[in-house]
PDB file of N, CA and C in Angstrom:
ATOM      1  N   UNK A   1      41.215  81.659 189.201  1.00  0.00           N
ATOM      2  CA  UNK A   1      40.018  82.464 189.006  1.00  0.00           C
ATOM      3  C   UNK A   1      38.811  81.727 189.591  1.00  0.00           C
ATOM      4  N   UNK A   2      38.004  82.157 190.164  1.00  0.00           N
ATOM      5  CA  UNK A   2      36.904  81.967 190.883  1.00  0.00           C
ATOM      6  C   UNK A   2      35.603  81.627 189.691  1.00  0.00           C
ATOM      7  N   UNK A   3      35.052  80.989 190.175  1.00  0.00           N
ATOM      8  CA  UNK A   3      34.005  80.503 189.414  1.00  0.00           C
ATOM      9  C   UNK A   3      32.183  81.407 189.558  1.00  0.00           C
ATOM     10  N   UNK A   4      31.615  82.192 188.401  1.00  0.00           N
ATOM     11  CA  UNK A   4      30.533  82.530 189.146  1.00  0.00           C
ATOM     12  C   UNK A   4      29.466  82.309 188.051  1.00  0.00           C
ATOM     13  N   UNK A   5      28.172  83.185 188.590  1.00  0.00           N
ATOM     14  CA  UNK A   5      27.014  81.668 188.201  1.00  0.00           C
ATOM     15  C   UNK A   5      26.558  83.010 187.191  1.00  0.00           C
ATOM     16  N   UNK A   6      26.127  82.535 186.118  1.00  0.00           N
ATOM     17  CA  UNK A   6      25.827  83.426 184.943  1.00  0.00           C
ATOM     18  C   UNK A   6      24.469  82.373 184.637  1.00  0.00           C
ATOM     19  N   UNK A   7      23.279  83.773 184.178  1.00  0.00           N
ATOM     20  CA  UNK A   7      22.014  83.018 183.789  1.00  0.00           C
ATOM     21  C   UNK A   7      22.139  83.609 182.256  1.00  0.00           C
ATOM     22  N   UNK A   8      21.445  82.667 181.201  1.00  0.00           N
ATOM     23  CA  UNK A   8      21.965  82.226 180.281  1.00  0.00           C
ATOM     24  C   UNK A   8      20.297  82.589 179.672  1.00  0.00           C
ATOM     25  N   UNK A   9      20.100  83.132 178.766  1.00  0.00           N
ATOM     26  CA  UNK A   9      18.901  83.309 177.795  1.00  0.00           C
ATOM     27  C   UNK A   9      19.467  83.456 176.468  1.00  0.00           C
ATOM     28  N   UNK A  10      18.746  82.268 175.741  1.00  0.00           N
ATOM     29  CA  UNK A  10      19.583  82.347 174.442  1.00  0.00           C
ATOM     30  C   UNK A  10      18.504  81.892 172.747  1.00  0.00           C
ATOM     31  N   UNK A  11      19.084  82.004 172.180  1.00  0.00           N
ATOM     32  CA  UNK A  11      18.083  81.393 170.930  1.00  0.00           C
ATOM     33  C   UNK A  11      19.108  80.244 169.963  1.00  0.00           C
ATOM     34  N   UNK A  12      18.766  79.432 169.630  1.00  0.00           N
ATOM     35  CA  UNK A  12      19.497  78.298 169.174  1.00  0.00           C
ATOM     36  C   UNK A  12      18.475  78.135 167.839  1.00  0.00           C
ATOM     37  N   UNK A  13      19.423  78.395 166.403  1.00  0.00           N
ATOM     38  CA  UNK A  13      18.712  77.595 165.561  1.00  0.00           C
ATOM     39  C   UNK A  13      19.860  77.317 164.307  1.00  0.00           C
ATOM     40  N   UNK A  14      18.982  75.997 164.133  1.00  0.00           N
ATOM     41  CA  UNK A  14      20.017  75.355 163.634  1.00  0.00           C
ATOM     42  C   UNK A  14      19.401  74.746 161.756  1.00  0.00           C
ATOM     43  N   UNK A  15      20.214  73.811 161.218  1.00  0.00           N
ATOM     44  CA  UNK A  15      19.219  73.497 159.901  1.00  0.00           C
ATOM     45  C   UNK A  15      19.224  72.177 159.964  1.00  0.00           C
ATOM     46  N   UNK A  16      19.897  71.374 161.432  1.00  0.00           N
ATOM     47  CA  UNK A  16      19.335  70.143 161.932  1.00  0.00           C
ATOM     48  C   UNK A  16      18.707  70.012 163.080  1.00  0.00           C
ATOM     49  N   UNK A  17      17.341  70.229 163.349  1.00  0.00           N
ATOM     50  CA  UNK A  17      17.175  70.338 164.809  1.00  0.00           C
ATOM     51  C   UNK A  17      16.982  68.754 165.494  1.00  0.00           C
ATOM     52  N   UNK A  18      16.596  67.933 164.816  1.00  0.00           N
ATOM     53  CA  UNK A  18      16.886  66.497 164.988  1.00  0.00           C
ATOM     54  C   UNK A  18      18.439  65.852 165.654  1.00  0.00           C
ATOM     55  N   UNK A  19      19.587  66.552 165.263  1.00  0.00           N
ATOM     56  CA  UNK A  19      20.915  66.523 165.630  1.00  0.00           C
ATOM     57  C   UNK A  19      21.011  67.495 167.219  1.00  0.00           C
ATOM     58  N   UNK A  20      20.532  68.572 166.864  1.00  0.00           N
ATOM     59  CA  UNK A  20      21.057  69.465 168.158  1.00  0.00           C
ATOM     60  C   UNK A  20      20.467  69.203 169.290  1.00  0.00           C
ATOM     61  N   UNK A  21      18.907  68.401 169.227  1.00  0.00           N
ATOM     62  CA  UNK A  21      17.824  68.549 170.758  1.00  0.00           C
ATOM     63  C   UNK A  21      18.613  67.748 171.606  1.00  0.00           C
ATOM     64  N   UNK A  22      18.951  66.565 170.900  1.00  0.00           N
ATOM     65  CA  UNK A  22      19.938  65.289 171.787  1.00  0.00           C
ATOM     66  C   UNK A  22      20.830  66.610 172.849  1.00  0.00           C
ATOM     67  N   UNK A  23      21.709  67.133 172.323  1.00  0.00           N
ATOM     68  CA  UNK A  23      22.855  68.121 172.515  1.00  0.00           C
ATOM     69  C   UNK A  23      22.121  68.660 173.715  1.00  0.00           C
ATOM     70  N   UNK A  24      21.202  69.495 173.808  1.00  0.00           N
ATOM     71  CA  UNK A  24      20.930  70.091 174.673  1.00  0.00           C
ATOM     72  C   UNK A  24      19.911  69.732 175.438  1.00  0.00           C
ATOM     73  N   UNK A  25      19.273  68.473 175.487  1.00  0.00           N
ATOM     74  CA  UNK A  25      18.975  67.273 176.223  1.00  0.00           C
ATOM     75  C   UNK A  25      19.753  67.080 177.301  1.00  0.00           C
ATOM     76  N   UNK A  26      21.221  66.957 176.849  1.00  0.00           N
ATOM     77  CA  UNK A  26      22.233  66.302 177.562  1.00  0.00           C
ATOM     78  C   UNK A  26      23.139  67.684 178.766  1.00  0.00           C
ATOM     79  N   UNK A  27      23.233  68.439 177.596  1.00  0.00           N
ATOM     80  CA  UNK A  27      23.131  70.148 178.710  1.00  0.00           C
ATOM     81  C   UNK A  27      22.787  70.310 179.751  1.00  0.00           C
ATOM     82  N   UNK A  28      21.823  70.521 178.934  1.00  0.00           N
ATOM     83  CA  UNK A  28      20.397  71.507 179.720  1.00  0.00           C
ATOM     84  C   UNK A  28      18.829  70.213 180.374  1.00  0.00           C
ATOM     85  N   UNK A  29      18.530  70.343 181.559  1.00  0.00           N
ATOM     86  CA  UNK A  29      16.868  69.582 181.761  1.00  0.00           C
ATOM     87  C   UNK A  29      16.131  70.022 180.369  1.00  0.00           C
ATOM     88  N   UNK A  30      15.098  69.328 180.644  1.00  0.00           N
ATOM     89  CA  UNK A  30      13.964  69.835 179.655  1.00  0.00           C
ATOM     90  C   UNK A  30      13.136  70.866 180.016  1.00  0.00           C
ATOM     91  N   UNK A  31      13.395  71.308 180.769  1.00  0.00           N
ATOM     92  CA  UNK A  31      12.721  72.867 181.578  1.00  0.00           C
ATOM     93  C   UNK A  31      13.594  73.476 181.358  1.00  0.00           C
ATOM     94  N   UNK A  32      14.880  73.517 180.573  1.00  0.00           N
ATOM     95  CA  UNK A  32      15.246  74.353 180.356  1.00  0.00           C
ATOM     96  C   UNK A  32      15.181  75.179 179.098  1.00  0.00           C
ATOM     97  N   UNK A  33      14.758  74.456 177.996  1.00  0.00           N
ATOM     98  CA  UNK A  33      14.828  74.293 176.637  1.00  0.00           C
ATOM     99  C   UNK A  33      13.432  74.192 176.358  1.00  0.00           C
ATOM    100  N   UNK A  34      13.136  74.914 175.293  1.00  0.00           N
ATOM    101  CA  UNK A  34      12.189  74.837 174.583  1.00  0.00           C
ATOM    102  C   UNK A  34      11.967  74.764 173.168  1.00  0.00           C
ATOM    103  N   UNK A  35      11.259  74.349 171.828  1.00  0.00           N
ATOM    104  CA  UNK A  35      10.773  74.488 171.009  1.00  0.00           C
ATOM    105  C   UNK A  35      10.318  75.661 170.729  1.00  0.00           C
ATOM    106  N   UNK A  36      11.119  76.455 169.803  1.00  0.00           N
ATOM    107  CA  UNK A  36      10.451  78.211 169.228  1.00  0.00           C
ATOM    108  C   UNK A  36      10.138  77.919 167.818  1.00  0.00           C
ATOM    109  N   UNK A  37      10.262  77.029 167.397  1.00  0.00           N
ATOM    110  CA  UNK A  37       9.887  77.228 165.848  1.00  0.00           C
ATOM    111  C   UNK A  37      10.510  75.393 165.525  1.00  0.00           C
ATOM    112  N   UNK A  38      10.110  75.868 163.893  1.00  0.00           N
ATOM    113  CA  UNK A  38      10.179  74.386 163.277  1.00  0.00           C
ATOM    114  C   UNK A  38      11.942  74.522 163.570  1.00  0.00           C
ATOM    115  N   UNK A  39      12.961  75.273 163.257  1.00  0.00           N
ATOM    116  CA  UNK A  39      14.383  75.041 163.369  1.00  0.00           C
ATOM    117  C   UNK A  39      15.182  76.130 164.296  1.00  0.00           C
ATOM    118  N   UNK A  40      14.645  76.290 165.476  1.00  0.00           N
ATOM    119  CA  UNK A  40      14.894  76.998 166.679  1.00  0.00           C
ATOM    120  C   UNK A  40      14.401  76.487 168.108  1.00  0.00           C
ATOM    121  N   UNK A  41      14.931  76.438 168.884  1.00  0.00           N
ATOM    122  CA  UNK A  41      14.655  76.559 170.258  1.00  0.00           C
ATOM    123  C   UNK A  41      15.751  77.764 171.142  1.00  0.00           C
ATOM    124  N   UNK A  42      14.766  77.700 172.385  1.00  0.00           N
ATOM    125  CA  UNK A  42      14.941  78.541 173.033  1.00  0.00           C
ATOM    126  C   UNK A  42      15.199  78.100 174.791  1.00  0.00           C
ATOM    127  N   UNK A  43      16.587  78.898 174.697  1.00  0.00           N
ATOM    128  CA  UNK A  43      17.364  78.195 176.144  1.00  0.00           C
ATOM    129  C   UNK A  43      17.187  79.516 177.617  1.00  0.00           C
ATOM    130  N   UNK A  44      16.755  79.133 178.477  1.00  0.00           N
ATOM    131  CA  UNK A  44      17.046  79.575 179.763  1.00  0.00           C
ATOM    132  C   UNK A  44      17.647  78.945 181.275  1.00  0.00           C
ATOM    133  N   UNK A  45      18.469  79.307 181.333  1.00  0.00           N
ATOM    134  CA  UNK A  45      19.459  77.891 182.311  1.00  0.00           C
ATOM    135  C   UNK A  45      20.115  79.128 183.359  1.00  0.00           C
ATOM    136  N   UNK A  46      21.141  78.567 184.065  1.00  0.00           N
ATOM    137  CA  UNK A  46      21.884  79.078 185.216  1.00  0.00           C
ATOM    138  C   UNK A  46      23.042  78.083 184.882  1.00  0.00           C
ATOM    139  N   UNK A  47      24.112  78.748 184.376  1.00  0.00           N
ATOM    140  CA  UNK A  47      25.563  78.050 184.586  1.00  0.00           C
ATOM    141  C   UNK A  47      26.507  78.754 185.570  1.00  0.00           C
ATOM    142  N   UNK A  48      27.462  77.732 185.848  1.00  0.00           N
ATOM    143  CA  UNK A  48      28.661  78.538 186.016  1.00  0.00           C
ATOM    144  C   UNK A  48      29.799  78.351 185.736  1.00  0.00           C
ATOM    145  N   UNK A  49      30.782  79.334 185.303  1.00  0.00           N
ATOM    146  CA  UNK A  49      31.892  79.314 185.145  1.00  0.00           C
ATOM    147  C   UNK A  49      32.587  80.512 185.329  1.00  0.00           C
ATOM    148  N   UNK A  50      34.215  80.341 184.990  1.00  0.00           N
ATOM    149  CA  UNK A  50      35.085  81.747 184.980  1.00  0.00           C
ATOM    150  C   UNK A  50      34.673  82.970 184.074  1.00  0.00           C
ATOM    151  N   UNK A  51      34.360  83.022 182.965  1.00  0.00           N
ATOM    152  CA  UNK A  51      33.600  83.744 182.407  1.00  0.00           C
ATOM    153  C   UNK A  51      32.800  83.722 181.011  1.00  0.00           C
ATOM    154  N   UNK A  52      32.026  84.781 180.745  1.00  0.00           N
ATOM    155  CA  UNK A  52      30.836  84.548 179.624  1.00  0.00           C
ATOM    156  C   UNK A  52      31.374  84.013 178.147  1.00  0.00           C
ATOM    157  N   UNK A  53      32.483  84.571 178.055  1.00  0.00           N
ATOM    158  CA  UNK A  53      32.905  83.978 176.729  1.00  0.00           C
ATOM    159  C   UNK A  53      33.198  82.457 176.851  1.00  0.00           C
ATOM    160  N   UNK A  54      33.863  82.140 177.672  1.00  0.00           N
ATOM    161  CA  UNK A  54      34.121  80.589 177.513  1.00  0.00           C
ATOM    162  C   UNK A  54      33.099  79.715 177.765  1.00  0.00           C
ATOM    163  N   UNK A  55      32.015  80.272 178.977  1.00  0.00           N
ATOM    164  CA  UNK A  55      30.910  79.102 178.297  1.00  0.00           C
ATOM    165  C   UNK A  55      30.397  79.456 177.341  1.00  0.00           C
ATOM    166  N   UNK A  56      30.055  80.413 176.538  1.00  0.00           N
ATOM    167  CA  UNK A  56      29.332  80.600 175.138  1.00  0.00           C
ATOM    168  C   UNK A  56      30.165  79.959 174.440  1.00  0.00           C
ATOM    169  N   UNK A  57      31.752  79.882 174.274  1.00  0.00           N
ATOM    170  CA  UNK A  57      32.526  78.952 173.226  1.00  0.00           C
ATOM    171  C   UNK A  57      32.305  77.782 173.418  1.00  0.00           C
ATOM    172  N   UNK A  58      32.450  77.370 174.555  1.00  0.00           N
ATOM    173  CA  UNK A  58      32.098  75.762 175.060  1.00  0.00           C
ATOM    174  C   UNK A  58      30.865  75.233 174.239  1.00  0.00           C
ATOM    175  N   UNK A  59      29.911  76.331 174.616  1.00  0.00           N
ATOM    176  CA  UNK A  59      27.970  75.872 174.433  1.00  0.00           C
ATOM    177  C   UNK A  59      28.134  75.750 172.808  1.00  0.00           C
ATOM    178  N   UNK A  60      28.879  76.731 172.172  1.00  0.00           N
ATOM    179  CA  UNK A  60      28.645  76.713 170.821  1.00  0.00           C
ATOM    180  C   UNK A  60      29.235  75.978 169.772  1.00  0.00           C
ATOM    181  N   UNK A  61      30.710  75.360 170.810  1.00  0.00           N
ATOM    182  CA  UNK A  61      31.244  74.243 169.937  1.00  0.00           C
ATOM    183  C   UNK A  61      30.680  73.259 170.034  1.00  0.00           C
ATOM    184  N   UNK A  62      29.938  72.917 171.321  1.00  0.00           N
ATOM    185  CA  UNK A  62      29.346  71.333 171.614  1.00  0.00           C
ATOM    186  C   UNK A  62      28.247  71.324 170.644  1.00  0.00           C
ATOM    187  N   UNK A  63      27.224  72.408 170.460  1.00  0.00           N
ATOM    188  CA  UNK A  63      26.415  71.962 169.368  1.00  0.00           C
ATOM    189  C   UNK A  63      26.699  72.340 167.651  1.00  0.00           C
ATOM    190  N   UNK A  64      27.802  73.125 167.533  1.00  0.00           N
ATOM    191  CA  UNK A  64      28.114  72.778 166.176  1.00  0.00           C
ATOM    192  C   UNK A  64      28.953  71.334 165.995  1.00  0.00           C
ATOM    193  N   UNK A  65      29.633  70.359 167.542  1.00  0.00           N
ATOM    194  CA  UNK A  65      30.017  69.521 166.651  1.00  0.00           C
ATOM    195  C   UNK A  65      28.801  68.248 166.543  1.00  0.00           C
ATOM    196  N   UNK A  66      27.478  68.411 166.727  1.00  0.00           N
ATOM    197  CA  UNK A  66      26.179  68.064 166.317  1.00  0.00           C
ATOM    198  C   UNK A  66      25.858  68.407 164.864  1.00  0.00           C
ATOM    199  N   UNK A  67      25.729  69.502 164.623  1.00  0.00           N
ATOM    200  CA  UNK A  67      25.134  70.026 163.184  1.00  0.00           C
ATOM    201  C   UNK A  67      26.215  71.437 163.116  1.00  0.00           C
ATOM    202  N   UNK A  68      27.041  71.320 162.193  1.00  0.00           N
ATOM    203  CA  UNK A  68      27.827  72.456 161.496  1.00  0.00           C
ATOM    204  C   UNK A  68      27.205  74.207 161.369  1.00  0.00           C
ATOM    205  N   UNK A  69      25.773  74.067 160.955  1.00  0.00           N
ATOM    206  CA  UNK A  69      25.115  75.201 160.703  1.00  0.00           C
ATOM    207  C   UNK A  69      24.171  75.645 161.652  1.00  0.00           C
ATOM    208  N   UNK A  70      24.650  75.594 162.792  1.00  0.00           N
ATOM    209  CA  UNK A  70      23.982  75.906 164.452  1.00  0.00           C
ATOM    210  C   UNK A  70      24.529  77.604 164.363  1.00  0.00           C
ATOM    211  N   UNK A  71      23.326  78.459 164.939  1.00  0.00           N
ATOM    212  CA  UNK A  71      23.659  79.541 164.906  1.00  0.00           C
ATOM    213  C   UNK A  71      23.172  79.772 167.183  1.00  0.00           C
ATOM    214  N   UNK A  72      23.945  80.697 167.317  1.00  0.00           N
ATOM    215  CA  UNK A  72      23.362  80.666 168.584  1.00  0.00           C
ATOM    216  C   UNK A  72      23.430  82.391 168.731  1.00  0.00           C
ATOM    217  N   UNK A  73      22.431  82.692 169.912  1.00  0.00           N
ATOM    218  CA  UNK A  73      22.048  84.120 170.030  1.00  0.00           C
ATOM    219  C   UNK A  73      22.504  83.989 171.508  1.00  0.00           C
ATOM    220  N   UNK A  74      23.294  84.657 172.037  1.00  0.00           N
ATOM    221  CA  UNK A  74      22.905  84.523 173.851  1.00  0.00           C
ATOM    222  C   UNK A  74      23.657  85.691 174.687  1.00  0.00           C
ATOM    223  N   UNK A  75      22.740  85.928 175.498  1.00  0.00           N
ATOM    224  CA  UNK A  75      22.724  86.713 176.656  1.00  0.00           C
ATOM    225  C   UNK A  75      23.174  85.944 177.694  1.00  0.00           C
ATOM    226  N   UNK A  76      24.058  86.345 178.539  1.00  0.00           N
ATOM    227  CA  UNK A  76      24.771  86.037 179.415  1.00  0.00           C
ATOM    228  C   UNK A  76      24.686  87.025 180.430  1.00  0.00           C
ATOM    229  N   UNK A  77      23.948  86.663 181.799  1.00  0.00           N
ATOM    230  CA  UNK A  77      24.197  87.420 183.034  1.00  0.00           C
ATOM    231  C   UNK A  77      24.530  87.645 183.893  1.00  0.00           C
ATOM    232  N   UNK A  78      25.395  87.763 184.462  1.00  0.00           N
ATOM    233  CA  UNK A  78      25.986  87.798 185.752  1.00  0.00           C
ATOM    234  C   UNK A  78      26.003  88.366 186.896  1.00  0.00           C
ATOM    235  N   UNK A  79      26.182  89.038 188.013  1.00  0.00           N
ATOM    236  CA  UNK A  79      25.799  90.091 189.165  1.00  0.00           C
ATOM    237  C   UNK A  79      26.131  91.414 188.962  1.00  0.00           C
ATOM    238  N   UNK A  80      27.077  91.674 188.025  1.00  0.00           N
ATOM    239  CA  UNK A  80      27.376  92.930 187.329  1.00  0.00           C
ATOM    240  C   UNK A  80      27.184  93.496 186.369  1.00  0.00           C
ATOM    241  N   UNK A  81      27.119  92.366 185.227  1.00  0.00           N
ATOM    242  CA  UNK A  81      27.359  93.017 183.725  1.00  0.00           C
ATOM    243  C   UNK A  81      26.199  91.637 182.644  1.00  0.00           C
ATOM    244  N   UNK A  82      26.094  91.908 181.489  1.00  0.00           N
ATOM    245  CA  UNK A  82      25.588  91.271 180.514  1.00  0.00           C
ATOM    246  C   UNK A  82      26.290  91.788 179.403  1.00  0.00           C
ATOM    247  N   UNK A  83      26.263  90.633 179.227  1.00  0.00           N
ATOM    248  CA  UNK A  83      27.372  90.116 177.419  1.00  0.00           C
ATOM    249  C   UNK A  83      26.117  89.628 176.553  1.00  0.00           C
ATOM    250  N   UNK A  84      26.369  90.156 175.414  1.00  0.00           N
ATOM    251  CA  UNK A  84      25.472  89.527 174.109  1.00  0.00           C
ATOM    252  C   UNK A  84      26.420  89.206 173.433  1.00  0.00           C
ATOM    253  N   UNK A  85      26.081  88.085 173.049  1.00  0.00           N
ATOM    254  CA  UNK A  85      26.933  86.946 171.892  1.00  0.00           C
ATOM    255  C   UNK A  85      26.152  86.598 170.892  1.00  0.00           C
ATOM    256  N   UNK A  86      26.801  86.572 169.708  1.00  0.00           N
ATOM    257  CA  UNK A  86      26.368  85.815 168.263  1.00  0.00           C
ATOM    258  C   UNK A  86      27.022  84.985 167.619  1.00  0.00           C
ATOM    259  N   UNK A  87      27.169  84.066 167.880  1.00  0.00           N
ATOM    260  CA  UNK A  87      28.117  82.831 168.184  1.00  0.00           C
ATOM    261  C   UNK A  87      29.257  83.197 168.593  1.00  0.00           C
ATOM    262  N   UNK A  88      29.923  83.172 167.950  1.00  0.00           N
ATOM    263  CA  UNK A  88      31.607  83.204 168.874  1.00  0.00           C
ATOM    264  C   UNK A  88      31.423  85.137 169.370  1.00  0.00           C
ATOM    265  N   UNK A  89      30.957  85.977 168.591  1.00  0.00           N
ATOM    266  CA  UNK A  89      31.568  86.769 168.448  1.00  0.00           C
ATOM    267  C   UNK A  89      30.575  88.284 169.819  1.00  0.00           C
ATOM    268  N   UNK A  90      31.119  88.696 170.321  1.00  0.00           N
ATOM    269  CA  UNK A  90      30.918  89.720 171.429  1.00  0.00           C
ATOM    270  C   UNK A  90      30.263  90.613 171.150  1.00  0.00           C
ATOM    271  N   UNK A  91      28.953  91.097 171.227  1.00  0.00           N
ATOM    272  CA  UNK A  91      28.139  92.141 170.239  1.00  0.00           C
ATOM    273  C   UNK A  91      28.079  93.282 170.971  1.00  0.00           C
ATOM    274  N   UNK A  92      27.886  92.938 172.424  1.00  0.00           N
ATOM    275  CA  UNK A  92      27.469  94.170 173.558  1.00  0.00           C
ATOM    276  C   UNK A  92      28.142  93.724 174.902  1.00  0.00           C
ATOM    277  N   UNK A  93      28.415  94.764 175.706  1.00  0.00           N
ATOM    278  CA  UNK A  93      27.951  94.235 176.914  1.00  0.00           C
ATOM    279  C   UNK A  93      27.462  95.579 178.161  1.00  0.00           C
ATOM    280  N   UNK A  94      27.522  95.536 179.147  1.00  0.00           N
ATOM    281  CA  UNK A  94      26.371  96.575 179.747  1.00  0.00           C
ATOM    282  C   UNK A  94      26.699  95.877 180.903  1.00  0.00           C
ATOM    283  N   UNK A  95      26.211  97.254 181.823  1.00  0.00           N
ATOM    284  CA  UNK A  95      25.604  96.817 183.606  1.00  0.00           C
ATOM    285  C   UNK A  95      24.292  96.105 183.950  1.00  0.00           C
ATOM    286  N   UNK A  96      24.313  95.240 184.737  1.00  0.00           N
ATOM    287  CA  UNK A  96      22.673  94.848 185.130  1.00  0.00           C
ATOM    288  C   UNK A  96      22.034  95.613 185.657  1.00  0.00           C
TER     289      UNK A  96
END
């Protein structure tokens, strides 16, 4: 399977944000990530991979194994379609 580039808008909050920034420090630049609140930030990046679910599983195991009670929101885009995710689980998806 071919690899393609999905842009990534997401909301991250967690009830350690001291544990998770490291996490997505190491991710993501710091232009990618932002501060939305006292226990949220907010991600906009360009990944790629085979498809939306597996980097959202990837993204969401690496920072729950930081802090357990990491919730993640994310939109996933690709040249065709958009996926909404709420942590693991598939909420929507649609044409671009």
């Amino acid at each position: 399977m071919s690899k393609k580039r999905f842009l990534l808008v997401a909301s991250v909050s967690t009830d350690n944000p001291q544990a998770v920034q490291p996490v997505l420090e190491r991710l993501f630049t710091k232009a990618c990530f932002t501060r939305a609140g006292d226990n949220e930030f907010r991600v906009e990046a360009e990944l790629e991979g085979e498809n939306a679910k597996e980097l959202n599983r990837s993204l969401l195991s690496e920072l729950r194994r930081a802090e357990r009670k990491t919730r993640l929101r994310a939109e996933w885009k690709s040249d065709t379609a958009v996926e909404r995710y709420f942590d693991y689980v598939l909420k929507k998806t649609g044409r671009q």
